[in-house]
Structure formats: C-alpha cells, structure tokens
Protein backbone atom coordinates (compact mmCIF):
# COMPACT_ATOMS: atom_id res chain seq x y z
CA UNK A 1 177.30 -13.32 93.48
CA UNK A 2 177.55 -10.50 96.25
CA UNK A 3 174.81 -7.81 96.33
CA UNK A 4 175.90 -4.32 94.73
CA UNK A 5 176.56 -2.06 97.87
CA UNK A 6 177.01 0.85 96.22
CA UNK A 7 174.23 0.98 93.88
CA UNK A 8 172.83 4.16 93.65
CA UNK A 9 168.68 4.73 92.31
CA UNK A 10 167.45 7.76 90.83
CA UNK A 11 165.30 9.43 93.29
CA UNK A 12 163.18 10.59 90.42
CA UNK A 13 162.72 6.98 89.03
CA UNK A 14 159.39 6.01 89.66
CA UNK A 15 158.52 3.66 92.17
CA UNK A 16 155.91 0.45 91.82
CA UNK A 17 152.62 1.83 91.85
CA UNK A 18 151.24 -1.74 92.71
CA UNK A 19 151.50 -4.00 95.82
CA UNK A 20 152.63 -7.65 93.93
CA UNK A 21 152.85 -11.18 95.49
CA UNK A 22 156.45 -12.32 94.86
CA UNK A 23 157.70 -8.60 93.86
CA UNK A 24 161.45 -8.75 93.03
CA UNK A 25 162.46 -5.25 93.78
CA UNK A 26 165.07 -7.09 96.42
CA UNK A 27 166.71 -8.36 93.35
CA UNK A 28 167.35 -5.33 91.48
CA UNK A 29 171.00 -4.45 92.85
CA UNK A 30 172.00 -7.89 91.22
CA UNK A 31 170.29 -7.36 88.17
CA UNK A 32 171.98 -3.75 88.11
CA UNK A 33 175.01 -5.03 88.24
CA UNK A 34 174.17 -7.70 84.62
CA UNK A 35 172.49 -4.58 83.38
CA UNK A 36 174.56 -2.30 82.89
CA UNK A 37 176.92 -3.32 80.02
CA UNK A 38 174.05 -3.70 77.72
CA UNK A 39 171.82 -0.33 78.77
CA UNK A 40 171.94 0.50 75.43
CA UNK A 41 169.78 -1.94 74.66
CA UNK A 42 166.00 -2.99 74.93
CA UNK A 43 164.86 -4.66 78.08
CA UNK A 44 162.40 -7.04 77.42
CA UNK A 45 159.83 -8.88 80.38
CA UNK A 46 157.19 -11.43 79.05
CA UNK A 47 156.23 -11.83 82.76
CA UNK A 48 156.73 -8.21 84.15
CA UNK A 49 154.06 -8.58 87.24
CA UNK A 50 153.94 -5.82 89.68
CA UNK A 51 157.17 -3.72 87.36
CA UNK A 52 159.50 -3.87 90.34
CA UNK A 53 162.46 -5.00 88.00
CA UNK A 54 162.15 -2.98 85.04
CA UNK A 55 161.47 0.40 86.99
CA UNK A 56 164.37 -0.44 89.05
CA UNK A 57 166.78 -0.89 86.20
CA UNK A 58 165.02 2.26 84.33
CA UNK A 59 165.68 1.26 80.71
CA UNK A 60 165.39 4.13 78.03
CA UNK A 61 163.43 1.46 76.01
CA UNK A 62 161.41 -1.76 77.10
CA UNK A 63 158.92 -4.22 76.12
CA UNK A 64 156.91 -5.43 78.60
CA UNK A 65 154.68 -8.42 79.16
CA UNK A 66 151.82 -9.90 81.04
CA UNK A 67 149.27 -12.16 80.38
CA UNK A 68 146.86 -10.46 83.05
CA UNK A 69 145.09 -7.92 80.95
CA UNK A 70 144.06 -5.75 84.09
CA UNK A 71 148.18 -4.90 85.20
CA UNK A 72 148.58 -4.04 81.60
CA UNK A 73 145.36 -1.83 81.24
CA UNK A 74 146.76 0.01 84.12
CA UNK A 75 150.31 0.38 83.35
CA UNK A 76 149.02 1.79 79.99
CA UNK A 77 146.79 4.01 81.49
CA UNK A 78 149.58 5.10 83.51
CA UNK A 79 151.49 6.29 80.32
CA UNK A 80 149.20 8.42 79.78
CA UNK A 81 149.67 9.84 82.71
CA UNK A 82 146.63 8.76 84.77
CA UNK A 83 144.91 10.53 87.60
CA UNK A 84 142.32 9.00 89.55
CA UNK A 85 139.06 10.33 90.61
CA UNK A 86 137.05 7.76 92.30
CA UNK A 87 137.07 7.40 96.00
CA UNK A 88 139.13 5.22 97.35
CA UNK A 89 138.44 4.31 101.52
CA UNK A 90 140.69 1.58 103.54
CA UNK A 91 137.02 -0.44 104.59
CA UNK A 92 135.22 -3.32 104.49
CA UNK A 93 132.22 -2.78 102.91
CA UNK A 94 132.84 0.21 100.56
CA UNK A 95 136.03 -2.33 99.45
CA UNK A 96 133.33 -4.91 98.01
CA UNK A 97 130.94 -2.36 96.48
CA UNK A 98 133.97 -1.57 94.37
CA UNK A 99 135.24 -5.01 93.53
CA UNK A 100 131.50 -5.58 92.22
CA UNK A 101 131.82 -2.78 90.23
CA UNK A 102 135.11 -4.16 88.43
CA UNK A 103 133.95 -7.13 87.66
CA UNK A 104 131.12 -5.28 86.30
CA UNK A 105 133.34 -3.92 84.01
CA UNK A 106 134.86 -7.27 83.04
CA UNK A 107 131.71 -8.83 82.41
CA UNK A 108 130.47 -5.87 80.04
CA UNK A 109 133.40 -5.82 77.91
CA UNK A 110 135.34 -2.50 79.23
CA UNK A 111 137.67 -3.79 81.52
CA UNK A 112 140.66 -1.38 79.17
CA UNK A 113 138.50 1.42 80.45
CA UNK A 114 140.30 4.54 82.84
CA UNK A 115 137.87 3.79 85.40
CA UNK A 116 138.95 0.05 85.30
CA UNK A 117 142.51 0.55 85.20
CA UNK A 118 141.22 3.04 88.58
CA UNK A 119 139.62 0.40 90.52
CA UNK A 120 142.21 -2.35 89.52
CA UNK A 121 144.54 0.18 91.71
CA UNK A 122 142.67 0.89 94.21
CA UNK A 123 141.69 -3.18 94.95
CA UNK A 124 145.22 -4.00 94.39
CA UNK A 125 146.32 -1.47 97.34
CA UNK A 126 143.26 -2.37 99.51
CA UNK A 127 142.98 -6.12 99.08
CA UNK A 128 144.95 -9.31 101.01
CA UNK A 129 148.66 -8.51 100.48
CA UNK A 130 148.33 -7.24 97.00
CA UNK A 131 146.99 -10.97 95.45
CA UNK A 132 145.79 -10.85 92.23
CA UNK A 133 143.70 -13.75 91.61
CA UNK A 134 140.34 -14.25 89.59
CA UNK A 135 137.85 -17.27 89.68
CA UNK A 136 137.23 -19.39 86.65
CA UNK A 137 134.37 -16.16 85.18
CA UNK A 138 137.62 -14.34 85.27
CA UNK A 139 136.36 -12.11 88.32
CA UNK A 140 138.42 -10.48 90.88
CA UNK A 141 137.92 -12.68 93.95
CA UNK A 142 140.54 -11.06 96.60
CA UNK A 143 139.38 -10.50 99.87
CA UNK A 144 139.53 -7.28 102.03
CA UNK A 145 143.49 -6.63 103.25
CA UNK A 146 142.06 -5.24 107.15
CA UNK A 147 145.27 -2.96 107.07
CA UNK A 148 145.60 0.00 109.51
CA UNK A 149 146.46 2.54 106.84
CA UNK A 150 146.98 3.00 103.35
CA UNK A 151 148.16 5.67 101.42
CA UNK A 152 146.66 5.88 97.99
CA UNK A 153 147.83 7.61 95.24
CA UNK A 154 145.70 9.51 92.98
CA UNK A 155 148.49 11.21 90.54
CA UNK A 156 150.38 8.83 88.24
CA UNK A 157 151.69 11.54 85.68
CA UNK A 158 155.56 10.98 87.07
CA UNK A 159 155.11 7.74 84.79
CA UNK A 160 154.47 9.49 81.65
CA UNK A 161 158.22 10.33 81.10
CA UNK A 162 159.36 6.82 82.24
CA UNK A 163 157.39 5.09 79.85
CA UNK A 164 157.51 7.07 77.31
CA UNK A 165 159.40 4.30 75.15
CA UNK A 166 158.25 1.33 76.66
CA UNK A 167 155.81 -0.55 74.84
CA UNK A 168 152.65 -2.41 76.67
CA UNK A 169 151.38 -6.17 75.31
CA UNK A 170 149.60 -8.80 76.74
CA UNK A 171 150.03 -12.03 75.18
CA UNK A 172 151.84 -15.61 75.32
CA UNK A 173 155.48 -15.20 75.48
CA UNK A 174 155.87 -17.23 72.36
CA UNK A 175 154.14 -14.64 70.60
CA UNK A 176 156.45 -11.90 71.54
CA UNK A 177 158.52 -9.77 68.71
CA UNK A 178 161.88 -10.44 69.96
CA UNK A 179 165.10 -8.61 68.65
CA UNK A 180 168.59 -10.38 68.49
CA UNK A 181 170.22 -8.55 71.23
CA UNK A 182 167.29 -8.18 73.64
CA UNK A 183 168.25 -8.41 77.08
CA UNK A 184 165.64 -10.61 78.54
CA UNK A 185 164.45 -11.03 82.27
CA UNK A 186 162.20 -13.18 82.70
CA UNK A 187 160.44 -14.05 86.62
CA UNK A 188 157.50 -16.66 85.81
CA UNK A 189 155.25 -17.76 88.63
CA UNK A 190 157.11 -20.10 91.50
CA UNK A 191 157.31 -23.87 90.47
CA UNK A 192 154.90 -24.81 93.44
CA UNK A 193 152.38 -27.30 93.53
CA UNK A 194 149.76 -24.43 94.33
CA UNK A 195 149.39 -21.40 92.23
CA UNK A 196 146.64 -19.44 94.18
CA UNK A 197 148.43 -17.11 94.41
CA UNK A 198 148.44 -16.37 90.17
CA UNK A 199 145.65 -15.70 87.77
CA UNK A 200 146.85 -17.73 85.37
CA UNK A 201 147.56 -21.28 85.67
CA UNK A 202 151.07 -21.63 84.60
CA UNK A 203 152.02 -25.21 85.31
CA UNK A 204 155.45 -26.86 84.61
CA UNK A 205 154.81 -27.83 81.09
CA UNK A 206 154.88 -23.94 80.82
CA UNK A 207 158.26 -23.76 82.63
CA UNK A 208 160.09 -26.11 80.69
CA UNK A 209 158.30 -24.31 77.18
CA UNK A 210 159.82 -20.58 78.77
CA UNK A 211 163.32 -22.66 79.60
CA UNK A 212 163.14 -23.73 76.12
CA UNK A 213 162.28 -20.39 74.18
CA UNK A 214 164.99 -18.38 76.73
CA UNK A 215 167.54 -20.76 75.90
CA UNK A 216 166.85 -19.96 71.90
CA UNK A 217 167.81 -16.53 72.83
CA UNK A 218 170.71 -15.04 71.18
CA UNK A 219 170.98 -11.89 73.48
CA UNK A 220 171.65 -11.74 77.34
CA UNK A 221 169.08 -13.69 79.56
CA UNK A 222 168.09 -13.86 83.24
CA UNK A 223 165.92 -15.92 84.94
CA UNK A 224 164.35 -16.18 88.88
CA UNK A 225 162.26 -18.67 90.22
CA UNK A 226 162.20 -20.44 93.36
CA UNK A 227 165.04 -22.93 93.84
CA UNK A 228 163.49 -25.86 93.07
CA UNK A 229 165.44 -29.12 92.45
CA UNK A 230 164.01 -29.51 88.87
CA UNK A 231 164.40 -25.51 88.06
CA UNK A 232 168.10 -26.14 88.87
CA UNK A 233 168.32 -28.91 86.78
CA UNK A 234 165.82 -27.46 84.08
CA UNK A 235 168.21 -24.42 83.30
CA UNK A 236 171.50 -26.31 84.45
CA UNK A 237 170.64 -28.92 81.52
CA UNK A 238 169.93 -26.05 79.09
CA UNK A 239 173.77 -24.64 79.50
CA UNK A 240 172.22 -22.08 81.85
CA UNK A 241 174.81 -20.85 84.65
CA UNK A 242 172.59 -21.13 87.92
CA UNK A 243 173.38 -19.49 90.93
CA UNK A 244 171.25 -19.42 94.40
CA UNK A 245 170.51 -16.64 96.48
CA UNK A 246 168.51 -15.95 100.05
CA UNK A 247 165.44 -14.54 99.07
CA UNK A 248 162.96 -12.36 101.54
CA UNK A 249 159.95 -14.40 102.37
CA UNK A 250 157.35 -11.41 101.92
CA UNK A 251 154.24 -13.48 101.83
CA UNK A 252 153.59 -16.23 104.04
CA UNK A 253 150.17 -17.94 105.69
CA UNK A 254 152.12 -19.37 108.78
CA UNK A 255 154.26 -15.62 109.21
CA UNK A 256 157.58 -17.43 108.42
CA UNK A 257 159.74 -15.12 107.38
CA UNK A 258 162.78 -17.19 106.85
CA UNK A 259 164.87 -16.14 103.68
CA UNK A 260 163.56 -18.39 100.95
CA UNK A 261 165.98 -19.88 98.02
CA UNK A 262 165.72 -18.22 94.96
CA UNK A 263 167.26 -19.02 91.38
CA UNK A 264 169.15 -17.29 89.17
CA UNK A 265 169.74 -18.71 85.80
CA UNK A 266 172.13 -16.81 83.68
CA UNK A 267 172.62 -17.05 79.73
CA UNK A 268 174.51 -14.75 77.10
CA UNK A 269 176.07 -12.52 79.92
C-alpha cells in the first residue's frame, strides 16, 4: 500500500490535545484512503488512545472507546467545550504536587470531575513522553518529562463542534453496541512481552478475543499492531488481508529510531 500524497486535512480539524505512547497519527493518510468510501457511516474505536486516528479521519459520527476512564473523562469534558483554569508550570516539584492531587481525586471517588479531566491534561503534557500508566491502587505513577518547553493549552472549545456526534464509553470491547455497517478501527496495545507502557494489562489472550470479535464483524475493519509473527498469523488465519508497513519509532529507551514494522490487517474493505 503506498502512502496518500495528496491527502489534504482540514486546517480547522482539531488536532490531538494529548501527547500518547504509540500515537498513530502517521497512519492516518492510509486509513484516509480505506475511509473514504464509507464516510457516510459511523466510525467506531474500542481502543481510541490518544484520538490521533479518529480526529484525523474527522467522521460526522463516531463511537469511541477506552478502557482508561481518565482519557475518556477528558475527551468528554472536552465536548463540552472545556477551559482550564488551574496552573499549569513545566517543573519538577509543582509537577508532583499536582499528580498528588489527581490521585486524590481518584481515591475520593471524583476522578469524572472538570478539575480531573484538568490535571489529567496537564500531567499528560508535562510527564515522561506522554505515558499513561497507573500502579496496582490505580494511581498515576508517571514521572516528571524534564522538557525545555511546553506549550499548554487552556481553551478546548474548538472540540465542541467536532464532537458534537461522537459518543464517549468506557468499557470492554465486547460490551460495545455495534451496528452492521460500522467501520471499525481498532489499534490495541503492541503484542510485547512488556506492557509498561499501558494501564491496562492487555495480554494475548485479549488479542486473540479482539481478533475473534473483529473477525465477527459484518462491516469494514482495520487493524494495527506491531508486526509480530503470531499477529500475522493471528489475523492471516482469520481471512484477514495483512499488509506491513515502516512504522516511526517515536518512543524508545535506547534512542533507536529505526522505522519499526507495523501491521495492518484488513477485513470487509
């Protein structure tokens, strides 16, 4: 598959408002591309993440997907058109007065609160290259991100009009009200032996029960992961069409950078 060179974003489409380990906004000129004969329908992620994929492809109507409560607090705050008022400062120690605060919030029951949905923002763009991870109390347990300058946003009512009909769940992806002709993308956590990188511990009993319930799917399907041999085989074995592309290595401990082999498993399209 070649990228789309011509493909043309809306400048007023919204960008990500969060950083996100693994973002996929690199793969959004494919995706375009599978898109756009079925715009007219809903786009559906059960995984969405950091939103790179579904604000890229702006669908008029969505359902979207996460089973980390705190990105979906905040993308519903955010279509509602959120503006932040707390302080937000690119240091050390004002960083963990603030991550105490949030789990605060978490412990005491109003983590769907505006000033949650706040601070989950402001951690996300202030923490280690935009992890989200929690310990086993559920707390936020990122580290300080030591970056030279970040540019925070306090404004978040360009959303309101983008997600005006999307609707926000967080649940299983079982558990998801799916319609025939939903055209599903779906971008799980990497099939790697170490997920420290995710909240949620989503090991490959979980990968072969999302091959499973995509393959069920009577509309159009796409899925990414990393291009592992069993993935291939996984999705290959489910009458998947799997193709492999060089993906940008964004994250690394060592500062590789070397493109990175990514899947895409195609169904329905």
């Amino acid at each position: 598959m070649e990228a789309v060179a011509d493909l043309v974003v809306s400048r007023t489409t919204p960008k990500p408002p969060l950083k996100w380990a693994g973002g996929k906004r690199w793969l959004v000129p494919y995706l375009a591309r599978l898109w756009k004969p079925h715009g007219h329908n809903r786009l559906v992620e059960p995984l969405c993440g950091g939103l790179a994929i579904s604000l890229g492809l702006t669908p008029q109507v969505a359902l979207i997907n996460d089973i980390n409560p705190h990105a979906i607090n905040f993308y519903s705050w955010l279509r509602k058109g959120l503006k932040i008022s707390i302080k937000m400062k690119n240091e050390a120690t004002y960083y963990y007065t603030r991550r105490v605060r949030f789990n605060l919030l978490i412990r005491s029951g109003r983590a769907q609160s505006k000033e949650a949905a706040s601070l989950f923002y402001y951690l996300n763009r202030t923490c280690f290259n935009g992890l989200c991870r929690f310990n086993r109390k559920g707390e936020f347990n990122v580290p300080f991100g030591k970056y030279k300058k970040i540019n925070y946003k306090t404004d978040f009512s360009e959303y309101v009009d983008a997600f005006a009909n999307w609707e926000f769940s967080c649940k299983d992806f079982e558990r998801l009200d799916i319609r025939a002709d939903d055209f599903i993308y779906a971008d799980p956590p990497y099939d790697v032996e170490f997920t420290q990188y995710s909240m949620e511990n989503f090991d490959w009993d979980d990968q072969v029960r999302l091959a499973n319930w995509l393959a069920h799917h009577t509309g159009p399907v796409v899925l990414s992961n990393q291009a592992t041999q069993r993935i291939q085989e996984l999705y290959a074995g489910l009458g998947f069409k799997v193709i492999i592309l060089n993906a940008p290595r964004l994250i690394s401990c060592t500062g590789d950078r070397t493109p990175a082999k990514e899947v895409l498993a195609l169904r329905n399209l």
